[in-house]
PDB file of N, CA and C in Angstrom:
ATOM      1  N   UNK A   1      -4.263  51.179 -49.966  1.00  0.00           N
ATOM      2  CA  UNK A   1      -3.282  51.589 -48.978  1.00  0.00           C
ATOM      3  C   UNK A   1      -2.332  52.595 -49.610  1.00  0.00           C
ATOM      4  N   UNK A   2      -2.019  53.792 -49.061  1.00  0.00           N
ATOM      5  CA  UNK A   2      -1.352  54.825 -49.378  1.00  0.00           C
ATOM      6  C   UNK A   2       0.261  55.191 -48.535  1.00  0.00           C
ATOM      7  N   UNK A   3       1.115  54.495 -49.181  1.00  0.00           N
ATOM      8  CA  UNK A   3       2.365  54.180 -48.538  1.00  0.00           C
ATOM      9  C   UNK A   3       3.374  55.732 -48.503  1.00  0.00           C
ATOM     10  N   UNK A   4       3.869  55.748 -47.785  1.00  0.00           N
ATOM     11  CA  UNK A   4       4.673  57.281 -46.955  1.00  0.00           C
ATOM     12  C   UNK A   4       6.306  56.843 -47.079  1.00  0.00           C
ATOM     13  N   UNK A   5       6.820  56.137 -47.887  1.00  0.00           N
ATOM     14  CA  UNK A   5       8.076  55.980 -47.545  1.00  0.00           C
ATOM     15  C   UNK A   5       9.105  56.578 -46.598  1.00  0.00           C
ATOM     16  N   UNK A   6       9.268  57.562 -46.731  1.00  0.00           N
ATOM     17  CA  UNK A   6      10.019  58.214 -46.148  1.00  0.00           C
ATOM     18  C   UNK A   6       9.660  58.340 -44.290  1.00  0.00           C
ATOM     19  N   UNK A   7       8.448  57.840 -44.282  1.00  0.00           N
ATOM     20  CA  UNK A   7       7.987  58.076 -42.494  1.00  0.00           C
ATOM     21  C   UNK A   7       7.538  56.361 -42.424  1.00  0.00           C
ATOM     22  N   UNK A   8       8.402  55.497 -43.215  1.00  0.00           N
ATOM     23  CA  UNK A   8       7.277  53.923 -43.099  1.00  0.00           C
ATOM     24  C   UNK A   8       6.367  54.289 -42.382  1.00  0.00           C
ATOM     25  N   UNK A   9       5.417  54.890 -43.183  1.00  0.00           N
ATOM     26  CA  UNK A   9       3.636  54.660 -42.399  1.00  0.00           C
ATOM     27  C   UNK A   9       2.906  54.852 -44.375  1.00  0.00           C
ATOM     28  N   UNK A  10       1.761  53.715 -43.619  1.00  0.00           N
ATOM     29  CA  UNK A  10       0.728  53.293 -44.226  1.00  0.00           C
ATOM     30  C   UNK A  10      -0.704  53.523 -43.804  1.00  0.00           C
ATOM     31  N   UNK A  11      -1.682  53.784 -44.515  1.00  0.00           N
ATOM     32  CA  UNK A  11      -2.713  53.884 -44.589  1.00  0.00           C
ATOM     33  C   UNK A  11      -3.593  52.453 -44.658  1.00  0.00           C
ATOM     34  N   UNK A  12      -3.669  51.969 -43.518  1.00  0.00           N
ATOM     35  CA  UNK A  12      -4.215  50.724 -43.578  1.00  0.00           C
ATOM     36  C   UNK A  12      -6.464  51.126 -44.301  1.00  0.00           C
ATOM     37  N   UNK A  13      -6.882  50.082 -45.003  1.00  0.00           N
ATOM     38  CA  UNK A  13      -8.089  50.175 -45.030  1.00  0.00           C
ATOM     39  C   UNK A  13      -8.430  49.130 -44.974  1.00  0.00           C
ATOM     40  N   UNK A  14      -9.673  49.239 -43.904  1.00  0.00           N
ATOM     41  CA  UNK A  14     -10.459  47.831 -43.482  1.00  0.00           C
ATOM     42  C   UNK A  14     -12.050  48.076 -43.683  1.00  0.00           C
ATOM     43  N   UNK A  15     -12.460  47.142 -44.008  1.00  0.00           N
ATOM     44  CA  UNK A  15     -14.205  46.645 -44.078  1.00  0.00           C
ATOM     45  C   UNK A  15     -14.938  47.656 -43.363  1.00  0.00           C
ATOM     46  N   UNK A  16     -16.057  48.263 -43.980  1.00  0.00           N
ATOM     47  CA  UNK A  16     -16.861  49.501 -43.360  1.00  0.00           C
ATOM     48  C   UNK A  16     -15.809  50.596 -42.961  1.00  0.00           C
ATOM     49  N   UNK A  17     -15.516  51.144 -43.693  1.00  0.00           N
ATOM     50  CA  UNK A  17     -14.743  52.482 -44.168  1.00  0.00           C
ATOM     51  C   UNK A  17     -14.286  52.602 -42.462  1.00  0.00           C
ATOM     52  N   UNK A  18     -13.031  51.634 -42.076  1.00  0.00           N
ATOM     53  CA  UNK A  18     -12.539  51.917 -40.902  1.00  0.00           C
ATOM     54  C   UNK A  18     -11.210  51.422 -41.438  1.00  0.00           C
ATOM     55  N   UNK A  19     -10.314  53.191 -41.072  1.00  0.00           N
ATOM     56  CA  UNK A  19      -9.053  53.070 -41.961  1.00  0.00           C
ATOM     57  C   UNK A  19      -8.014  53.611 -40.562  1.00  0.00           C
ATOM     58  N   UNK A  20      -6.950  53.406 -40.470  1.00  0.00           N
ATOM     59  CA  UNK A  20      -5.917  53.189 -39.620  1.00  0.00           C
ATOM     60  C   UNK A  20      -4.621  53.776 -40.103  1.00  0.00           C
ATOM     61  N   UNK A  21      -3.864  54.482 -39.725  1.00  0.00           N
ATOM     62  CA  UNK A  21      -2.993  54.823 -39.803  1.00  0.00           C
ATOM     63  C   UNK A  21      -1.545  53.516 -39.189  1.00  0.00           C
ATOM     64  N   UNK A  22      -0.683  53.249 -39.642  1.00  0.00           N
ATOM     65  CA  UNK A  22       0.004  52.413 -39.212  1.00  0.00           C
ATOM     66  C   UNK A  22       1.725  52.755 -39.722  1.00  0.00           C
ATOM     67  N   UNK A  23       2.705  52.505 -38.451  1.00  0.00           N
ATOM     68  CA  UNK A  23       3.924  52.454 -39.079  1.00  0.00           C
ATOM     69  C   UNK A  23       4.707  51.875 -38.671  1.00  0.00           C
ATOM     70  N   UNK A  24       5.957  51.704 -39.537  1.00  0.00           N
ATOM     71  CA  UNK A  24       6.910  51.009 -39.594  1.00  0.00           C
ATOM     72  C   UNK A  24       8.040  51.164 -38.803  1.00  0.00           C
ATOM     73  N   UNK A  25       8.233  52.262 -37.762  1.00  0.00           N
ATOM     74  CA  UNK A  25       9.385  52.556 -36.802  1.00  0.00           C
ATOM     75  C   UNK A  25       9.997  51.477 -37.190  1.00  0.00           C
ATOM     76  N   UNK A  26      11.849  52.303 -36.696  1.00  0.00           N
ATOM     77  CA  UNK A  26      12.445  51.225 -35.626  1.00  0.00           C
ATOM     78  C   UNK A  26      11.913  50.330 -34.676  1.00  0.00           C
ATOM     79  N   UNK A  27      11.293  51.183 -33.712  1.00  0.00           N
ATOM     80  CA  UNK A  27      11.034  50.790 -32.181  1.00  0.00           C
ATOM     81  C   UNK A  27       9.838  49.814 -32.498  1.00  0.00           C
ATOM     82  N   UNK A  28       8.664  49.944 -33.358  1.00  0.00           N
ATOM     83  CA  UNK A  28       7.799  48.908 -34.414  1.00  0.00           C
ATOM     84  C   UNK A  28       8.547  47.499 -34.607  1.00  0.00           C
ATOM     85  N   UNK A  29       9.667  47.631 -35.337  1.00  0.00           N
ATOM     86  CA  UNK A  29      10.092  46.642 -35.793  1.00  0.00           C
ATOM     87  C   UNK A  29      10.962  45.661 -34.798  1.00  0.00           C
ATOM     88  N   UNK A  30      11.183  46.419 -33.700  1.00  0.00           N
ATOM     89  CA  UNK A  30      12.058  45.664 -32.589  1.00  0.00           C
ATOM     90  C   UNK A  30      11.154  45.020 -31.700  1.00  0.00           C
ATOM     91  N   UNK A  31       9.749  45.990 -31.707  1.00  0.00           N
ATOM     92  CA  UNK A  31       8.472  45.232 -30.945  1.00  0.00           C
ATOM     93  C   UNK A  31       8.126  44.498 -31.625  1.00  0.00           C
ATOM     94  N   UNK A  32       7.977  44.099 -33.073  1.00  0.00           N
ATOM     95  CA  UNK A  32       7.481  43.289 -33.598  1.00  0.00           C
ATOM     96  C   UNK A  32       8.831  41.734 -33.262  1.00  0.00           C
ATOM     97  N   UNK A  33      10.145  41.888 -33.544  1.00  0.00           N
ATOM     98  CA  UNK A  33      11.011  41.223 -33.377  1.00  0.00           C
ATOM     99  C   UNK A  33      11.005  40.581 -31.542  1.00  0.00           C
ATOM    100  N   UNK A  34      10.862  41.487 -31.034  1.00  0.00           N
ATOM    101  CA  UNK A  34      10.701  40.480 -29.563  1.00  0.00           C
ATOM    102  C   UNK A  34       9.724  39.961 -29.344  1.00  0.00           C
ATOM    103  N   UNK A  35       8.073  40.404 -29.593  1.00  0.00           N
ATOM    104  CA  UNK A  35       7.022  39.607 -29.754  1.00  0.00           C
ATOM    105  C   UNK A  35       7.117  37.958 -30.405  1.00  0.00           C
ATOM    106  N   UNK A  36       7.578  38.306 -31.449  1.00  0.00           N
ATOM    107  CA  UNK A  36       7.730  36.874 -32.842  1.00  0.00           C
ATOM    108  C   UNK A  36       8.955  36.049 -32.277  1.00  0.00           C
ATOM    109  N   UNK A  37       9.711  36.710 -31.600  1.00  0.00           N
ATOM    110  CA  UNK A  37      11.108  35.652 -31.323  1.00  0.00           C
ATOM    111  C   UNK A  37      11.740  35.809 -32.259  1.00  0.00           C
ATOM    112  N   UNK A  38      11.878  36.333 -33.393  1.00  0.00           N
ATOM    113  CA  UNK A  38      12.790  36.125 -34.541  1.00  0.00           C
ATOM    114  C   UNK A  38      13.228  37.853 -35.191  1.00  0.00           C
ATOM    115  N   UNK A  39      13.741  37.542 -36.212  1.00  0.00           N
ATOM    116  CA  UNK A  39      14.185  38.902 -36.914  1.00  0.00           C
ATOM    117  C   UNK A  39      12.927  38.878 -37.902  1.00  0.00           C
ATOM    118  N   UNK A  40      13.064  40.055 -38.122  1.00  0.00           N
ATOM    119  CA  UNK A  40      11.780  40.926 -39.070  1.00  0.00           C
ATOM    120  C   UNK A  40      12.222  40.294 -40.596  1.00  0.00           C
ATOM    121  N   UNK A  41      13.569  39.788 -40.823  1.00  0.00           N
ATOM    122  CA  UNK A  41      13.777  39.050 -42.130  1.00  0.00           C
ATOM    123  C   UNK A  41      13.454  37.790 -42.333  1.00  0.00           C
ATOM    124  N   UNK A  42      13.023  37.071 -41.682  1.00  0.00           N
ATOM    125  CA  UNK A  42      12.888  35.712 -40.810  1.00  0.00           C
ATOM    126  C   UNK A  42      11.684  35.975 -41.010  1.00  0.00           C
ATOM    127  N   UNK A  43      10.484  36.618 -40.368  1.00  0.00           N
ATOM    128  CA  UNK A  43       9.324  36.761 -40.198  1.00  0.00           C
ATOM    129  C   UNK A  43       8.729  37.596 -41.474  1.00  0.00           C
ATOM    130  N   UNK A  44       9.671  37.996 -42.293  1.00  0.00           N
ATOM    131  CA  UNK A  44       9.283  38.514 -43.792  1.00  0.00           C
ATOM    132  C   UNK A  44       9.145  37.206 -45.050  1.00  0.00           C
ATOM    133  N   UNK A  45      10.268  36.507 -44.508  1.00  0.00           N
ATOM    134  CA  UNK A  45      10.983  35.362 -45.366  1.00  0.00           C
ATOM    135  C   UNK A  45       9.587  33.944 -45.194  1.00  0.00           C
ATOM    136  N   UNK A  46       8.933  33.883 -43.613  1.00  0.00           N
ATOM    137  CA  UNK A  46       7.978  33.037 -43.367  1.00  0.00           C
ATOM    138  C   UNK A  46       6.721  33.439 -43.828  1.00  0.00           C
ATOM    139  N   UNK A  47       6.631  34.437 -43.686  1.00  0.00           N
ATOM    140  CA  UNK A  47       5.547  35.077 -44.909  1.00  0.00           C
ATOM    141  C   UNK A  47       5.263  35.078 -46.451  1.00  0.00           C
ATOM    142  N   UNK A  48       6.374  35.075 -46.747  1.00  0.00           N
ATOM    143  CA  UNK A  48       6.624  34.593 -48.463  1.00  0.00           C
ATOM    144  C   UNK A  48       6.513  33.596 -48.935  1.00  0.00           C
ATOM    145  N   UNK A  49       6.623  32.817 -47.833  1.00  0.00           N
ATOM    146  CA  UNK A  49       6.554  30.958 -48.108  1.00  0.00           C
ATOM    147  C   UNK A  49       5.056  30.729 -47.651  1.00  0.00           C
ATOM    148  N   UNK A  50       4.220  31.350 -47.026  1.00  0.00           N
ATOM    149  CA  UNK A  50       3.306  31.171 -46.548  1.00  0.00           C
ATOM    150  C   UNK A  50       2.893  29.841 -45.279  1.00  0.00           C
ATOM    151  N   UNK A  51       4.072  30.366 -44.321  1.00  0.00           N
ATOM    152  CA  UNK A  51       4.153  29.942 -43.291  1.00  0.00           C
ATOM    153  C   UNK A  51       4.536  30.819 -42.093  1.00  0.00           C
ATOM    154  N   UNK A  52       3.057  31.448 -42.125  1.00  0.00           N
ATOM    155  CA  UNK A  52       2.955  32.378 -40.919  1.00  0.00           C
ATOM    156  C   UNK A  52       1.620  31.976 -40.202  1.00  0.00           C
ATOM    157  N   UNK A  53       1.717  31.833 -38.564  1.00  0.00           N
ATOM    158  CA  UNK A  53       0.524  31.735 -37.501  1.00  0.00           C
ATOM    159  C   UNK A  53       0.034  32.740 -37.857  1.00  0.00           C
ATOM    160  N   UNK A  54      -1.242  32.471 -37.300  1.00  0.00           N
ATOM    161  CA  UNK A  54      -2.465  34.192 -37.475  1.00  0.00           C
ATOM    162  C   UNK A  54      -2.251  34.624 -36.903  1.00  0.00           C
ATOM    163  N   UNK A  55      -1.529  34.125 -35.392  1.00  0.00           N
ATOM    164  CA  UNK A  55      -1.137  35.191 -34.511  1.00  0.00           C
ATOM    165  C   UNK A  55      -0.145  35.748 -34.569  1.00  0.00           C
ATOM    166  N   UNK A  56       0.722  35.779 -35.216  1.00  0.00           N
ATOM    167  CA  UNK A  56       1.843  36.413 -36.019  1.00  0.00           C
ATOM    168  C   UNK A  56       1.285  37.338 -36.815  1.00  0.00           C
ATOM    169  N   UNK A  57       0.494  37.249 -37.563  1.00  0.00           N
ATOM    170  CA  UNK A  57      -0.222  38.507 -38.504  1.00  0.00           C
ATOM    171  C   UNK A  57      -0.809  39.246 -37.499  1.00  0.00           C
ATOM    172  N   UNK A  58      -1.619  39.133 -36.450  1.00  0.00           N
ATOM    173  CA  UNK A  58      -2.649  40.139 -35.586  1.00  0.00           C
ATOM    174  C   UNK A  58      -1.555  40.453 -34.579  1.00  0.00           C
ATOM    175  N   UNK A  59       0.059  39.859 -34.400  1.00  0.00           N
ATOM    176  CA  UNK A  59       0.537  40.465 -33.638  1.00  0.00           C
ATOM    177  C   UNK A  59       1.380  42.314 -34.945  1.00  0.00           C
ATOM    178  N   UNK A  60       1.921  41.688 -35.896  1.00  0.00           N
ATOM    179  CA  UNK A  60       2.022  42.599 -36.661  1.00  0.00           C
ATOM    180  C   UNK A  60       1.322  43.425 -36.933  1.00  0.00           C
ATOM    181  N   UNK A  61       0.065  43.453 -36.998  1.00  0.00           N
ATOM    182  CA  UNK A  61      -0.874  44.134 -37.582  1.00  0.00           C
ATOM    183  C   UNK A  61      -1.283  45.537 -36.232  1.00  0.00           C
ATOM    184  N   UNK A  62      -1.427  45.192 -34.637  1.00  0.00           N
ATOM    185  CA  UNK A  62      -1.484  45.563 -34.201  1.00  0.00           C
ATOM    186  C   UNK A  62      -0.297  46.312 -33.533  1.00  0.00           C
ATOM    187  N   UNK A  63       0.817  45.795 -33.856  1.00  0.00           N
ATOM    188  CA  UNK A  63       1.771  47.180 -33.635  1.00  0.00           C
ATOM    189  C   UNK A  63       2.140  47.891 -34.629  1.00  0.00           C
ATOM    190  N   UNK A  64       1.789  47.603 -35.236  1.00  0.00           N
ATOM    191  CA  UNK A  64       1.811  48.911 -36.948  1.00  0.00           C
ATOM    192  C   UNK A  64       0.802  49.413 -36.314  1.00  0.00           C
ATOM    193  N   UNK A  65      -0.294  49.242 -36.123  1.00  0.00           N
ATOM    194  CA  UNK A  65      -1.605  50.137 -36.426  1.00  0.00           C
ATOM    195  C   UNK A  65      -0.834  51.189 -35.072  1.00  0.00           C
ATOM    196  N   UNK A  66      -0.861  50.635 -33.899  1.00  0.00           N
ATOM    197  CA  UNK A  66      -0.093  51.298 -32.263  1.00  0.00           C
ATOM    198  C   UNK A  66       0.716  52.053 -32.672  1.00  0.00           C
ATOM    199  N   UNK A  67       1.487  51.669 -33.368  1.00  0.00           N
ATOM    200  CA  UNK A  67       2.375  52.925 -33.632  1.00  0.00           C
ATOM    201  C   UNK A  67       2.512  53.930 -34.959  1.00  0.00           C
ATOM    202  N   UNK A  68       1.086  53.759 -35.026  1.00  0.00           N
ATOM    203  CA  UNK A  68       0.558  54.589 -36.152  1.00  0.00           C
ATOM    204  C   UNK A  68       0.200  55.655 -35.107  1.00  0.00           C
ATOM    205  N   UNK A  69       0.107  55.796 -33.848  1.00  0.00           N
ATOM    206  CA  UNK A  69      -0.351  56.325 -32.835  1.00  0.00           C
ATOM    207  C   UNK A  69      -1.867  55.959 -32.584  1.00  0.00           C
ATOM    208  N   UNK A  70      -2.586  55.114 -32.400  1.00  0.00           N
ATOM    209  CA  UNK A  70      -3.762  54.560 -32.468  1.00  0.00           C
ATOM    210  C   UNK A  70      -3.770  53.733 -31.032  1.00  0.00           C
ATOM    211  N   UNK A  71      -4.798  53.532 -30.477  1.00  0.00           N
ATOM    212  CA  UNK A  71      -5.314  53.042 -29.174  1.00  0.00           C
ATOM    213  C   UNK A  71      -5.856  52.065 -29.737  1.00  0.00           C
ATOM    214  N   UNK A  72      -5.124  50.634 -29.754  1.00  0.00           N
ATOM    215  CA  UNK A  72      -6.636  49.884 -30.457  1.00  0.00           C
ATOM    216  C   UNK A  72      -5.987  48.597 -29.569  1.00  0.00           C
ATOM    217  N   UNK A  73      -6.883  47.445 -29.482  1.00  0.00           N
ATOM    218  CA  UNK A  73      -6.392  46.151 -28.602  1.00  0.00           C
ATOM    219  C   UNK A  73      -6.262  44.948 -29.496  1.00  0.00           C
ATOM    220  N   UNK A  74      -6.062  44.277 -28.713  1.00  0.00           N
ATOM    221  CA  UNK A  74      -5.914  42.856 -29.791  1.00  0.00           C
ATOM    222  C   UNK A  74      -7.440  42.705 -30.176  1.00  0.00           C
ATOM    223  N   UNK A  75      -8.211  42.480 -28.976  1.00  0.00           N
ATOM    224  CA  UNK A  75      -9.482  42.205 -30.255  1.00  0.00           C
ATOM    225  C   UNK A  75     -10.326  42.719 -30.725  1.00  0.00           C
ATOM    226  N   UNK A  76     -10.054  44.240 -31.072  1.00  0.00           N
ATOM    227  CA  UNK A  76     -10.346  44.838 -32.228  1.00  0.00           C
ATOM    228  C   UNK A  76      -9.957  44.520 -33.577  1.00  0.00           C
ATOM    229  N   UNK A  77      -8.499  44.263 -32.718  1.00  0.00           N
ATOM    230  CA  UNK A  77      -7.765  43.882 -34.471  1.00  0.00           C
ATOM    231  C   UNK A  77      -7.969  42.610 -35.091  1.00  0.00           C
ATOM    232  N   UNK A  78      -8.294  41.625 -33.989  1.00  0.00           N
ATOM    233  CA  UNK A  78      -9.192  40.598 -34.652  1.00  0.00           C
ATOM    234  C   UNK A  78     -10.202  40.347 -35.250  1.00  0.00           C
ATOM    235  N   UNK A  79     -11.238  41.750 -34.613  1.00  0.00           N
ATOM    236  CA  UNK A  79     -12.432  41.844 -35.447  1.00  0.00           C
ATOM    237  C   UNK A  79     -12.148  42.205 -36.900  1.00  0.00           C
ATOM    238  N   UNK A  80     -10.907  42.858 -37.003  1.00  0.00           N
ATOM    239  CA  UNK A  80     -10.924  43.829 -38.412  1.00  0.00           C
ATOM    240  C   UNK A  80     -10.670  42.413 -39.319  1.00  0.00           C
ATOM    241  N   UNK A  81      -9.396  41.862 -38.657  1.00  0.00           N
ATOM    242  CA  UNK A  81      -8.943  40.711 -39.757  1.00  0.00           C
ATOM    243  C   UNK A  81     -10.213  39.312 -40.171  1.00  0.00           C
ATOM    244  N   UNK A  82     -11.199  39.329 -38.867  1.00  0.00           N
ATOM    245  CA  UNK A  82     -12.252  38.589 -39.221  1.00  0.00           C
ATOM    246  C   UNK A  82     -12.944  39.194 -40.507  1.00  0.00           C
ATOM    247  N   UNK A  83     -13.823  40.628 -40.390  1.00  0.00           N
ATOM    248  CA  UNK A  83     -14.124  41.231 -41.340  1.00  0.00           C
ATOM    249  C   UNK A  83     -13.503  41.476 -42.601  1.00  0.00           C
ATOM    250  N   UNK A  84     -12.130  41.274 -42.680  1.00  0.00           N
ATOM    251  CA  UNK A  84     -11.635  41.489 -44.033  1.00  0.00           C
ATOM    252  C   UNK A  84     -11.403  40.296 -44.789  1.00  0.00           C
ATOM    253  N   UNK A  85     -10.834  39.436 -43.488  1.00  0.00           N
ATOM    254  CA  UNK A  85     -10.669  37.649 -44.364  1.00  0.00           C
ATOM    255  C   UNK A  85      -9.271  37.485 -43.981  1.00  0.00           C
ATOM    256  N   UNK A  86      -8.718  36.448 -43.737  1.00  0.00           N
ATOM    257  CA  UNK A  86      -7.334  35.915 -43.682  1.00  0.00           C
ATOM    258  C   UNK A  86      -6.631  36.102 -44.596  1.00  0.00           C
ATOM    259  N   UNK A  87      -6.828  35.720 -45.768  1.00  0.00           N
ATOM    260  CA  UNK A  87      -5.571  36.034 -47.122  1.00  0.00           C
ATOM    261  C   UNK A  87      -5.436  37.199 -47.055  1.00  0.00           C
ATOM    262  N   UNK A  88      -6.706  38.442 -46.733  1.00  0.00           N
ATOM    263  CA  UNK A  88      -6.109  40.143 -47.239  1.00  0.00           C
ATOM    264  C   UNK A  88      -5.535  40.507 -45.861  1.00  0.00           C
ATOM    265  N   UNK A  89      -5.575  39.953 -44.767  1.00  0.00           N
ATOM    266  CA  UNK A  89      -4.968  40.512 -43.586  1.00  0.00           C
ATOM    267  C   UNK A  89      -3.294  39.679 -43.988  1.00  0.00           C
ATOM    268  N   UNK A  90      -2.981  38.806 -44.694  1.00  0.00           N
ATOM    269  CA  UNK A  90      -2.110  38.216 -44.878  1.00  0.00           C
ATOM    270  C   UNK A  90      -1.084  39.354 -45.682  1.00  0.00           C
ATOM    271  N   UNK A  91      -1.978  39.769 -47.014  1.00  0.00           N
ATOM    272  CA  UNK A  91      -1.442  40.485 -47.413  1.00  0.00           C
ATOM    273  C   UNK A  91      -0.906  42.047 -47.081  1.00  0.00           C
ATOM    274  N   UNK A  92      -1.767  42.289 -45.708  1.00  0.00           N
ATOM    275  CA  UNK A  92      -1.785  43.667 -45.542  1.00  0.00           C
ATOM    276  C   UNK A  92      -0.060  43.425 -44.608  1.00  0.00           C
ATOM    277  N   UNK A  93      -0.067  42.658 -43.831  1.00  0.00           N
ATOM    278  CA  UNK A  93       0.893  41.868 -43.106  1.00  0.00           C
ATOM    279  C   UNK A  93       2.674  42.648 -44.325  1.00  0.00           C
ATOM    280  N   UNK A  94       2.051  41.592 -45.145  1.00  0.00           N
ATOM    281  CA  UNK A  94       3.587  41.408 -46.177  1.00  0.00           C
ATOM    282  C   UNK A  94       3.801  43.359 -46.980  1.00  0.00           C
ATOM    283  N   UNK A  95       2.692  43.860 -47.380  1.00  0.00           N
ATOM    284  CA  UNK A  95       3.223  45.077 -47.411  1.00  0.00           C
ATOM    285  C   UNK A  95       3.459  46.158 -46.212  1.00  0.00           C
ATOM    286  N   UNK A  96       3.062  45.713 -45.341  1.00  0.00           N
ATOM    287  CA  UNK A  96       3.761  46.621 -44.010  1.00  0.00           C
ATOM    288  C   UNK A  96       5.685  45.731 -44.168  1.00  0.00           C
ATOM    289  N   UNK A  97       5.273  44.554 -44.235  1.00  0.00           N
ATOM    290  CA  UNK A  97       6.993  44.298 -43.968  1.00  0.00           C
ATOM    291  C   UNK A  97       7.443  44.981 -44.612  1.00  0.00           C
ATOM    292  N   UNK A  98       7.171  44.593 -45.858  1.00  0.00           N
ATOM    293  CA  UNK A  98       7.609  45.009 -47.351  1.00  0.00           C
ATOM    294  C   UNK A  98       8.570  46.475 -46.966  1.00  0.00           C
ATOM    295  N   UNK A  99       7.111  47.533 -46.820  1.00  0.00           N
ATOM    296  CA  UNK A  99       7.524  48.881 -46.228  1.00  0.00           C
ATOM    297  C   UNK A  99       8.760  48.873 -45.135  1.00  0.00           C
ATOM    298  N   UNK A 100       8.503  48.104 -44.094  1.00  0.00           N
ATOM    299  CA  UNK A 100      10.150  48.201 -43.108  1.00  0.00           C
ATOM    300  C   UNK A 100      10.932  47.666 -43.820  1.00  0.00           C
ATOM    301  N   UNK A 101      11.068  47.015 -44.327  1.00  0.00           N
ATOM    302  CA  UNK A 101      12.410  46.989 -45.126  1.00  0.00           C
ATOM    303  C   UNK A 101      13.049  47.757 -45.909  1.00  0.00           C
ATOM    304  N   UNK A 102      12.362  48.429 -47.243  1.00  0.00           N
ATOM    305  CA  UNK A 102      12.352  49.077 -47.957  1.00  0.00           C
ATOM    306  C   UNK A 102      12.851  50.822 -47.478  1.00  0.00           C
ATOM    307  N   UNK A 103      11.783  51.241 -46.198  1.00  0.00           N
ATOM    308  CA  UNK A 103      11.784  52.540 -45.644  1.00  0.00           C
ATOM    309  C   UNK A 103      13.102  53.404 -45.691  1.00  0.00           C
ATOM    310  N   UNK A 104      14.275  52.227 -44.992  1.00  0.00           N
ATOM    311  CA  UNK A 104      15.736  52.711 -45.296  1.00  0.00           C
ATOM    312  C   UNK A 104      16.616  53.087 -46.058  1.00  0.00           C
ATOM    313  N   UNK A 105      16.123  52.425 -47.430  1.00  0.00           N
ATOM    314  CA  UNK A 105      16.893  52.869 -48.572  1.00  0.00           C
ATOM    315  C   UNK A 105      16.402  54.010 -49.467  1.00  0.00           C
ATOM    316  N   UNK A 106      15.009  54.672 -49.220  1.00  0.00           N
ATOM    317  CA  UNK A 106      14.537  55.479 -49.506  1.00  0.00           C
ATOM    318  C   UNK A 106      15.004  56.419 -49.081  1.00  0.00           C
ATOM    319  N   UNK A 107      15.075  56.622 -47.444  1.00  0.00           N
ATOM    320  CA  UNK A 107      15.728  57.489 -46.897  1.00  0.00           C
ATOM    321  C   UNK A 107      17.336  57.802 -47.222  1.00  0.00           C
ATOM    322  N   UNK A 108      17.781  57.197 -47.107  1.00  0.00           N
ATOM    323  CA  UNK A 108      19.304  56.654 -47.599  1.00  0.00           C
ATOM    324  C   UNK A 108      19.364  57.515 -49.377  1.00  0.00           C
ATOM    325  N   UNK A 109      18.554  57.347 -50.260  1.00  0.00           N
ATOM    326  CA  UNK A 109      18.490  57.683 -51.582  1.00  0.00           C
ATOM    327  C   UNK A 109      18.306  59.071 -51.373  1.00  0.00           C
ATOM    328  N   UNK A 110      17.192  59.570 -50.621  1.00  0.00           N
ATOM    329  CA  UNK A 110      16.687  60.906 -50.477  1.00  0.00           C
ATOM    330  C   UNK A 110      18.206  61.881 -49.923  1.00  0.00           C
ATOM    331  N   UNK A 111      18.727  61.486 -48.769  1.00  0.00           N
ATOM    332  CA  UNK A 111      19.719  62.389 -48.496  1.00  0.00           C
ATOM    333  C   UNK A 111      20.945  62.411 -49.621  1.00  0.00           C
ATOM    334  N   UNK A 112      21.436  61.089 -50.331  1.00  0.00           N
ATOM    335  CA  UNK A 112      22.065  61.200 -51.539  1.00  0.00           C
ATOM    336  C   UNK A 112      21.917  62.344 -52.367  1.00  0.00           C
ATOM    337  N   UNK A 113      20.245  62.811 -53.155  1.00  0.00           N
ATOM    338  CA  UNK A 113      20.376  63.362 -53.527  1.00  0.00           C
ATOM    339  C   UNK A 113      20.490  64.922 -53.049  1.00  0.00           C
ATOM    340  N   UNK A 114      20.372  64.829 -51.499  1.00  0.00           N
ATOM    341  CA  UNK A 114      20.690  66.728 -51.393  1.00  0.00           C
ATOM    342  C   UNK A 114      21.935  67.054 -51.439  1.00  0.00           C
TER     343      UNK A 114
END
């Protein structure tokens, strides 16, 4: 995965060279937050403990990939996470958070230095 800080977008790669563009918006992270019921720190924090539903990961997973600008449905994205396995869709999960969190202070650093 080839991370963009500055635009939170990621280069998702999945099983049989089917790779996805995915990002981290605002508007991402607020869809992801009304979907889940909770805050994106909350749903970062249940991830770390390894107490996240799968449908919590395929709901994440599919609005990163959506607003990577991608047309894809839920069960595509189920097929992908079938094909890749639960733990690496787990993980793909925690570095997209990872990335929304992070995205801001990059940006934040970058205008510092002009």
């Amino acid at each position: 995965m080839s991370p963009s800080q500055i635009r939170a977008e990621k280069l998702l790669n999945f099983p049989n060279n089917v790779d996805y563009k995915a990002k981290m918006t605002l508007d991402v992270v607020m869809s992801i937050e009304s979907a889940l019921g909770k805050s994106i720190m909350k749903v970062a924090t249940k991830l770390s403990e390894a107490d996240v539903p799968m449908n919590d990961v395929l709901i994440i997973l599919t609005l990163a990939i959506r607003g990577g600008g991608n047309d894809i449905k839920d069960n595509d994205v189920k097929a992908l996470i079938n094909q890749m396995g639960l733990v690496d869709a787990i993980k793909m999960c925690g570095d997209l958070l990872a990335l929304a969190l992070s995205s801001g202070d990059e940006i934040d650093q970058k205008k510092s230095e002009l």
